[in-house]
C-alpha atoms as a PDB file:
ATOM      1  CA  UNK A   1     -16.273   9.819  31.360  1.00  0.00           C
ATOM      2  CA  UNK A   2     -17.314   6.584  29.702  1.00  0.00           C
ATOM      3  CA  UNK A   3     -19.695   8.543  27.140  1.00  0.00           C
ATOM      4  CA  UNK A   4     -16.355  10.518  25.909  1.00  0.00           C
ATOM      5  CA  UNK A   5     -14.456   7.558  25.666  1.00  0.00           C
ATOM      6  CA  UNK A   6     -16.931   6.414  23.003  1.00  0.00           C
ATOM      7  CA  UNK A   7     -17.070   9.372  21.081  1.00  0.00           C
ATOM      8  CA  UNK A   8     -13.668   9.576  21.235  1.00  0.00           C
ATOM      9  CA  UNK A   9     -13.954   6.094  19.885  1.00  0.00           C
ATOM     10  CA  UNK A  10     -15.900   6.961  17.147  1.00  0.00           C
ATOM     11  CA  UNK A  11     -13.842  10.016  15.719  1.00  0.00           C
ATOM     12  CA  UNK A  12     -10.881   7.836  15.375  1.00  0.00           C
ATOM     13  CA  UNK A  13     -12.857   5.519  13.384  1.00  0.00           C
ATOM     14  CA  UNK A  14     -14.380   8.137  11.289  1.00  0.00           C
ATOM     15  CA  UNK A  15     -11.036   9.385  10.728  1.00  0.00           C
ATOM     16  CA  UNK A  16      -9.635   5.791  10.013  1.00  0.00           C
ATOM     17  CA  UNK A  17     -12.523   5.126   7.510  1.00  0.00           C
ATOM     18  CA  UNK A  18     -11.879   8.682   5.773  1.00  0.00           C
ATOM     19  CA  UNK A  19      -8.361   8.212   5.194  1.00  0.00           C
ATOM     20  CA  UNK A  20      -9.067   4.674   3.769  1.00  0.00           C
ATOM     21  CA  UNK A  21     -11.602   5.888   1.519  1.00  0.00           C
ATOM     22  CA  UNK A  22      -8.898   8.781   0.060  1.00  0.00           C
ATOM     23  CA  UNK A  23      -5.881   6.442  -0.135  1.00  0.00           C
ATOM     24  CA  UNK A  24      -8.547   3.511  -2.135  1.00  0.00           C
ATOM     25  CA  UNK A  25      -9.535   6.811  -4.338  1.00  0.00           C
ATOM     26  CA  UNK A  26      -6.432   7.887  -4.797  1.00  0.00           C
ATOM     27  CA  UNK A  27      -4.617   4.169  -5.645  1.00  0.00           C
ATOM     28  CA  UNK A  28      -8.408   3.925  -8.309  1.00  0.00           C
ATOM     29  CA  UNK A  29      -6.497   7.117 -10.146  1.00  0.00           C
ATOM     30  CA  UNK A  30      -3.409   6.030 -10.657  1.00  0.00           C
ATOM     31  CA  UNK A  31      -2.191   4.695 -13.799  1.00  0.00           C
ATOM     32  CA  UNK A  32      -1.082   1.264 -13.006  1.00  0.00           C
ATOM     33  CA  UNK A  33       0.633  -0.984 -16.449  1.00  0.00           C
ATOM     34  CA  UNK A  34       2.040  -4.670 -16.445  1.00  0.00           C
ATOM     35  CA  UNK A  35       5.623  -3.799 -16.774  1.00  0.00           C
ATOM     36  CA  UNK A  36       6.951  -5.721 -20.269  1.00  0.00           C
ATOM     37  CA  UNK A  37       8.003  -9.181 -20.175  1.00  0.00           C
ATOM     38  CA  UNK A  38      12.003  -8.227 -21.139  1.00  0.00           C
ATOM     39  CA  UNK A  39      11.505  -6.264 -17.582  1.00  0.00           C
ATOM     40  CA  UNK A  40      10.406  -8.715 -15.664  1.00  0.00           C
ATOM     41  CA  UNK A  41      12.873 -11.061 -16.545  1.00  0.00           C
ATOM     42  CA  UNK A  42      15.557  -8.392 -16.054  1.00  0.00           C
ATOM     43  CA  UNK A  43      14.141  -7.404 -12.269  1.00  0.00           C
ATOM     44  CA  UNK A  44      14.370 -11.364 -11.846  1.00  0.00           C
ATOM     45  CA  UNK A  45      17.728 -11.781 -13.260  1.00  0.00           C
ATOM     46  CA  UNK A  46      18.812  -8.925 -10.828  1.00  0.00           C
ATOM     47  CA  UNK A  47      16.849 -10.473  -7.735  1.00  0.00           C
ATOM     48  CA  UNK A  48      19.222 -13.850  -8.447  1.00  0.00           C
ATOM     49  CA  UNK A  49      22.312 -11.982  -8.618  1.00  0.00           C
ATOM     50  CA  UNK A  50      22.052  -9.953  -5.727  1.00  0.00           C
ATOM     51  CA  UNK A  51      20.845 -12.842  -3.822  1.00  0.00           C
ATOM     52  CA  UNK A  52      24.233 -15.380  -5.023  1.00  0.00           C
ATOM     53  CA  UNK A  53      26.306 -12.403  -4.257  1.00  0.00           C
ATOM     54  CA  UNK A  54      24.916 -12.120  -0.660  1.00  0.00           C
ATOM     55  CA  UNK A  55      25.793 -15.845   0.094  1.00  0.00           C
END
């Protein structure tokens, strides 16, 4: 029982390591820009608010 444990063991690994390597290929592919510096102060400006109206 202990031997099927092990490969049991090591499917879910192989599994686990597959689906890592697609999700790092697939996050490689993807077009990824620095959003503009007139965004980021907006999405800061926005954080502050929501965060004075909260209190």
């Amino acid at each position: 029982m202990s031997a099927y444990l092990i490969y049991l063991t090591y499917g879910m690994l192989g599994i686990l390591f597959l689906f890592t390597v697609i999700k790092s290929f697939l996050y490689m592919r993807s077009p990824k820009q620095a959003p503009e510096r007139a965004e980021l102060d907006e999405r800061l400006l926005n954080t502050l608010n929501d965060r004075r109206e909260r209190e």
